[in-house]
N, C-alpha and C. Protein backbone atom coordinates (compact mmCIF):
# COMPACT_ATOMS: atom_id res chain seq x y z
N UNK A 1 168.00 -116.58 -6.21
CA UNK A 1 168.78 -115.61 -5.48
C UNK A 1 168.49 -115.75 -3.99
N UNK A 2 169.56 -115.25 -2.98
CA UNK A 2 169.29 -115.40 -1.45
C UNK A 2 169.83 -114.27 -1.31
N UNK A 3 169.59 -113.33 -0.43
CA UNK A 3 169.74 -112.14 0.13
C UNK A 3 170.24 -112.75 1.71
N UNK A 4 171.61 -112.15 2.39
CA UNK A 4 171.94 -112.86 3.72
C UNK A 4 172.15 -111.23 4.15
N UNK A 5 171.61 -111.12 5.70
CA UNK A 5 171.80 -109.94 6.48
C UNK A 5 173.02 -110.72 7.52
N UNK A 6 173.73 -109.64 7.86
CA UNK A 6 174.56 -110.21 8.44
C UNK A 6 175.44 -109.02 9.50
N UNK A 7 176.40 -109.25 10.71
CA UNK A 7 176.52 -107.87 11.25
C UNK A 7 178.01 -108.35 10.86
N UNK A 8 178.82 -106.75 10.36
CA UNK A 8 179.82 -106.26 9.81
C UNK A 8 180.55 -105.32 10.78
N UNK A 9 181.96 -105.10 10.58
CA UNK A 9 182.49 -103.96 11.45
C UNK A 9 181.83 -102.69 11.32
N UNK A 10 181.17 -102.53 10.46
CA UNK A 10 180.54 -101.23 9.83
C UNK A 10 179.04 -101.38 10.52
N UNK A 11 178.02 -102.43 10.65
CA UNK A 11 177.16 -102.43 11.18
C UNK A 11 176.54 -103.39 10.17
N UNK A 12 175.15 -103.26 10.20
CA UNK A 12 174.46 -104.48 9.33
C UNK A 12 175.07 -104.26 8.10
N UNK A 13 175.35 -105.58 7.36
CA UNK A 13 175.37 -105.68 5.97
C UNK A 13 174.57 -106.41 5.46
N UNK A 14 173.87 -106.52 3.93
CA UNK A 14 173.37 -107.47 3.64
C UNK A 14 173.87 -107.58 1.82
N UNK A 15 174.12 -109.09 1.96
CA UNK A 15 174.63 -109.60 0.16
C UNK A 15 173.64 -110.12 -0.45
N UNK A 16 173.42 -110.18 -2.17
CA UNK A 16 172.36 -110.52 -2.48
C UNK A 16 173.32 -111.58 -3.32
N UNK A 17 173.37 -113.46 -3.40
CA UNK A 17 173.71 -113.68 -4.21
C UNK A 17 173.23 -114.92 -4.81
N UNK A 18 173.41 -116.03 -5.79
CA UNK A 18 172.70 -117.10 -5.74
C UNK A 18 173.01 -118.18 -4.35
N UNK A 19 172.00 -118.89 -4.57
CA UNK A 19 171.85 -119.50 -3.17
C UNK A 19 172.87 -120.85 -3.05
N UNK A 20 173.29 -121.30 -4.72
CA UNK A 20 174.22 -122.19 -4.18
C UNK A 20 175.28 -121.61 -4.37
N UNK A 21 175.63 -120.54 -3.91
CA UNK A 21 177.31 -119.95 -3.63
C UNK A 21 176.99 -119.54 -2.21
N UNK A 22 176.21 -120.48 -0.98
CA UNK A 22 176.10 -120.45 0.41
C UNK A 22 176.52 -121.44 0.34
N UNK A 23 177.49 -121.56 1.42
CA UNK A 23 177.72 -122.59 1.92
C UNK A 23 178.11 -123.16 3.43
N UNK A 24 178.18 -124.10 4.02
CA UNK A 24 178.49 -124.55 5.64
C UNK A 24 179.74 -124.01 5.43
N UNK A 25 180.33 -123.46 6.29
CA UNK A 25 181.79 -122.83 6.32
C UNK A 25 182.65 -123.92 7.85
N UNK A 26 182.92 -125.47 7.59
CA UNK A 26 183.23 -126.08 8.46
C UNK A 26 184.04 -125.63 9.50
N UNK A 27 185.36 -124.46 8.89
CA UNK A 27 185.95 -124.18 10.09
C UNK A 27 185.78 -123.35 11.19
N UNK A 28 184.47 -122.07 10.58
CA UNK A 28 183.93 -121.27 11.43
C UNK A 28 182.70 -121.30 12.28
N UNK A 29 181.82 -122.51 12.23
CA UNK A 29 180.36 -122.60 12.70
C UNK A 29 179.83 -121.50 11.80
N UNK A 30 179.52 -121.45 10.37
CA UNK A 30 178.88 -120.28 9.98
C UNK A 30 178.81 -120.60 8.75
N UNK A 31 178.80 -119.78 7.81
CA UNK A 31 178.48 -120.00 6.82
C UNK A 31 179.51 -119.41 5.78
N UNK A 32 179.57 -119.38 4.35
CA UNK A 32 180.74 -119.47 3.76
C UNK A 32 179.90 -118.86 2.34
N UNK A 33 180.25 -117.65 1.40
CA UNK A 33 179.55 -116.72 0.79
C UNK A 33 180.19 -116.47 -0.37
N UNK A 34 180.65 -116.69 -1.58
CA UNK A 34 180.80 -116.35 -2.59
C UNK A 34 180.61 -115.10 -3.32
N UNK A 35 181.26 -114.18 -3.66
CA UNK A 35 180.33 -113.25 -3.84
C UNK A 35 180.92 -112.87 -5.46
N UNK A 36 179.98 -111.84 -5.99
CA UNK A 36 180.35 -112.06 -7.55
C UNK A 36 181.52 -111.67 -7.70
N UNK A 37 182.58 -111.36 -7.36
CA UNK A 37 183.99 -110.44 -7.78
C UNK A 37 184.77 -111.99 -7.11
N UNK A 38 184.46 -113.54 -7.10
CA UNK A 38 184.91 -114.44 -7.06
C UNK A 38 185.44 -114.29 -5.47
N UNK A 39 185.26 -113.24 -4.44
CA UNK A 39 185.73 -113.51 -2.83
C UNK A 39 185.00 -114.41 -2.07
N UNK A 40 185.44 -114.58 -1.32
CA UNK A 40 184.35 -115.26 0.13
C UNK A 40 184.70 -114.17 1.38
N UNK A 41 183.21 -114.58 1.88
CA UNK A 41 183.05 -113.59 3.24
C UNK A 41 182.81 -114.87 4.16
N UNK A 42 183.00 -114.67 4.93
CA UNK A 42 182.71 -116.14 6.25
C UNK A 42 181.85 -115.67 7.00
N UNK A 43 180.83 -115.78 7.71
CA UNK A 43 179.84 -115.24 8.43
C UNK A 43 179.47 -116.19 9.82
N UNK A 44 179.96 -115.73 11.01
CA UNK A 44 179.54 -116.98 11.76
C UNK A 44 178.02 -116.99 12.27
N UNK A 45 178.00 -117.92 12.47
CA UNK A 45 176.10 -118.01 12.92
C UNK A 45 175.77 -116.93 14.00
N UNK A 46 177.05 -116.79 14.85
CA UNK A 46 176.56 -115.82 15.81
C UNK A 46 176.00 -114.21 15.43
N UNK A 47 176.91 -114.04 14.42
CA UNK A 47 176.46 -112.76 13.50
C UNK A 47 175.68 -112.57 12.36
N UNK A 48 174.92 -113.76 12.04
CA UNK A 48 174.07 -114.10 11.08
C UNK A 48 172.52 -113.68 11.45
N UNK A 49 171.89 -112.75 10.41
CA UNK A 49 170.68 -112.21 11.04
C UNK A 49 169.60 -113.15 10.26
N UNK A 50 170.09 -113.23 9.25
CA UNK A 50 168.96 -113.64 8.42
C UNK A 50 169.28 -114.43 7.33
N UNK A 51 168.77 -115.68 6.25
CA UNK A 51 169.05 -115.59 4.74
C UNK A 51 167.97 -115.94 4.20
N UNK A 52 167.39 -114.70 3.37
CA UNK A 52 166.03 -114.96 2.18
C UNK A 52 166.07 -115.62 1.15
N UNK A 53 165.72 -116.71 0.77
CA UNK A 53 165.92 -116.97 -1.32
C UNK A 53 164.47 -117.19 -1.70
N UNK A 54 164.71 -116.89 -2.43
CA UNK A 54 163.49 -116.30 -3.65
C UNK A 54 162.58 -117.98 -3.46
N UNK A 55 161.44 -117.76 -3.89
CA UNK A 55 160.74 -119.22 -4.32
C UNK A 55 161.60 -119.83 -4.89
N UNK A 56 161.65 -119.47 -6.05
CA UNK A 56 162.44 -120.55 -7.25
C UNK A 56 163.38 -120.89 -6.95
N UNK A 57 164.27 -120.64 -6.41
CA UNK A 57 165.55 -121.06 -5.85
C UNK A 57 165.47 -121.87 -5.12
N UNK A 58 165.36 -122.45 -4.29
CA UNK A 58 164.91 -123.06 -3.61
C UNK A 58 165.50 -123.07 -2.16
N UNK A 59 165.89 -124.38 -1.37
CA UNK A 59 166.89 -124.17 -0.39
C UNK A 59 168.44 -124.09 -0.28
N UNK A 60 169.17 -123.44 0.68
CA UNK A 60 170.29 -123.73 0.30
C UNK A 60 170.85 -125.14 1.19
N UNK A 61 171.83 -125.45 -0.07
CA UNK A 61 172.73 -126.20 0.40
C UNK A 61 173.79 -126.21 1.15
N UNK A 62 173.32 -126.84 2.99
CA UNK A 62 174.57 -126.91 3.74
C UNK A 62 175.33 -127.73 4.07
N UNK A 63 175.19 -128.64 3.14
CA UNK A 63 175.90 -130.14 3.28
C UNK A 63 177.42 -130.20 2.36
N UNK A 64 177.48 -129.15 1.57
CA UNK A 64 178.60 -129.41 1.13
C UNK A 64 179.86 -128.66 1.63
């Protein structure tokens, strides 16, 4: 699991989800988020606070 903080129109948000449903989001400089109800959120780096994943999980993948 990866937990991403991130700033929202609403103010901080943060998603908890597995780490390979992160991804490089090529057209935004940011990152690209899966979330369980099958959406994506786009997050650009500029508004990106943080992303945690668990030990076991390992790193995420930004190459794809």
């Amino acid at each position: 699991m990866a937990t991403i903080a991130y700033e929202s129109p609403d103010g901080l948000a943060e998603e908890s989800v597995d780490a390979g449903d992160i991804t490089d989001s090529g057209k935004l400089r940011g990152i690209r988020v899966k979330l369980d109800d099958e959406s994506f959120i786009h997050v650009p780096y500029a508004r990106l606070y943080w992303v945690r994943e668990t030990e076991d999980e390992g790193r995420v993948d930004y190459s794809r």
